[in-house]
Each structure stands twice: as C-alpha cells, then as structure tokens.
Protein backbone atom coordinates (compact mmCIF):
# COMPACT_ATOMS: atom_id res chain seq x y z
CA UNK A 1 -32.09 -9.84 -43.51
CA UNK A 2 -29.80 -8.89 -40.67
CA UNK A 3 -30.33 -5.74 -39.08
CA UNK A 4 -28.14 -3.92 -36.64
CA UNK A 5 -29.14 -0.74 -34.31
CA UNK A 6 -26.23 1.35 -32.83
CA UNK A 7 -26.60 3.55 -30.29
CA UNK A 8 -24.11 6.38 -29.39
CA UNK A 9 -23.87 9.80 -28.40
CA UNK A 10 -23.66 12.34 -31.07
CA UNK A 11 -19.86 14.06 -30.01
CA UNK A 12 -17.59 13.35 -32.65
CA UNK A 13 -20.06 11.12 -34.96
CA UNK A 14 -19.81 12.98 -38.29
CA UNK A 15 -21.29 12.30 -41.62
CA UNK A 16 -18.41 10.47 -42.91
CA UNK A 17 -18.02 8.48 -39.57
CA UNK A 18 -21.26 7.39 -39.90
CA UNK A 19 -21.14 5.94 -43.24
CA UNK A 20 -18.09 4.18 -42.09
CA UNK A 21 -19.29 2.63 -39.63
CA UNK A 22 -22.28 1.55 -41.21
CA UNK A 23 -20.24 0.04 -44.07
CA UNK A 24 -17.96 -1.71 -41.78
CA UNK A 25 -20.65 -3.36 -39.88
CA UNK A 26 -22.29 -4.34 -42.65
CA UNK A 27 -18.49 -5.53 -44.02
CA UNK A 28 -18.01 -7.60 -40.79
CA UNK A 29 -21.59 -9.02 -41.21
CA UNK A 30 -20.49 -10.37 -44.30
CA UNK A 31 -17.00 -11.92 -43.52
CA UNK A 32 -18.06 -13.46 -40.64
CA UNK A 33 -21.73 -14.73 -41.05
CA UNK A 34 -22.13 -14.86 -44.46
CA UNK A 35 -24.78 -12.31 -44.82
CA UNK A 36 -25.72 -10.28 -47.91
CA UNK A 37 -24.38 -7.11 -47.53
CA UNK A 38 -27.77 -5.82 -49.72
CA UNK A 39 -29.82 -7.14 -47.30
CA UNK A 40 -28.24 -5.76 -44.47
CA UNK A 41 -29.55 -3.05 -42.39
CA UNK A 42 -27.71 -0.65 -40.31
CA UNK A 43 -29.77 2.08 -37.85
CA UNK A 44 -27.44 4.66 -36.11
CA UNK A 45 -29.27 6.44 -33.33
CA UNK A 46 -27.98 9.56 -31.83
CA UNK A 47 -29.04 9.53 -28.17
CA UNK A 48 -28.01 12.77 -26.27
CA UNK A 49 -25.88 12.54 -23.07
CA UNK A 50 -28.65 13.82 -21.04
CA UNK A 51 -31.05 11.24 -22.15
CA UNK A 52 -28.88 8.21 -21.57
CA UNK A 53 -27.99 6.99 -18.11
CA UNK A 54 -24.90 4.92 -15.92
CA UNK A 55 -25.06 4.16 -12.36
CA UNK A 56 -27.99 6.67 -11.45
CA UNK A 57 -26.57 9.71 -13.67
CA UNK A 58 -26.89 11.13 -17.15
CA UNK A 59 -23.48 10.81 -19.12
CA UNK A 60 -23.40 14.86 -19.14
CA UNK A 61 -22.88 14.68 -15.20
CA UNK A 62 -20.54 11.57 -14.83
CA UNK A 63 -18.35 13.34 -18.20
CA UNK A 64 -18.41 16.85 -16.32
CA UNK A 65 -17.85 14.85 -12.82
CA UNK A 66 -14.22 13.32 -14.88
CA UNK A 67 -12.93 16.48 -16.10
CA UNK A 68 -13.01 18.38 -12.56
C-alpha cells in the first residue's frame, strides 16, 4: 500500500486542485510502479507560509522580500 504525503502552501490549492492532484499521483503511481490505485494513499497537507522555512526565513518574508 503506497502512500504519498504532499506538502504545500495553501495559495491557490482549491478543492478541485486537490482532488486532481491526488488522482494524478495516484494515476502516476499506477503507470509507473504498478501499484493499485485502491490501495493507494494520498495526504495533502496545507502548511502556512509562516510556518515553513528557506535559508533562515519564513516563505511570507522571502515572497514579500520578491515583490518589493
């Protein structure tokens, strides 16, 4: 039983993205490896830009940093 965990931040990640992605992961999962796609498990987790980190700084400050 494969399972896959995707992190991202939330902007942009609607309902309907979701469930796409998690159907074309699972797709993939299938073509490539073989795997049952009714096996396969797919966890999105929403992590907010302030609680996720690059070089020292929260996404919110390098993204506000790139649009000065």
């Amino acid at each position: 039983m494969p399972m896959v965990n995707i992190k991202i931040t939330p902007d942009g990640a609607t309902p309907a993205k979701k469930a796409a992605l998690i159907k074309g992961v699972t797709d993939l999962l299938a073509d490539l490896l073989g795997k049952n796609p009714q096996t396969t498990v797919v966890i999105i987790e929403e992590v907010p830009t302030d609680n996720w980190g690059i070089g020292g700084e929260t996404v919110t400050e390098r993204r506000r940093q790139a649009s000065q």
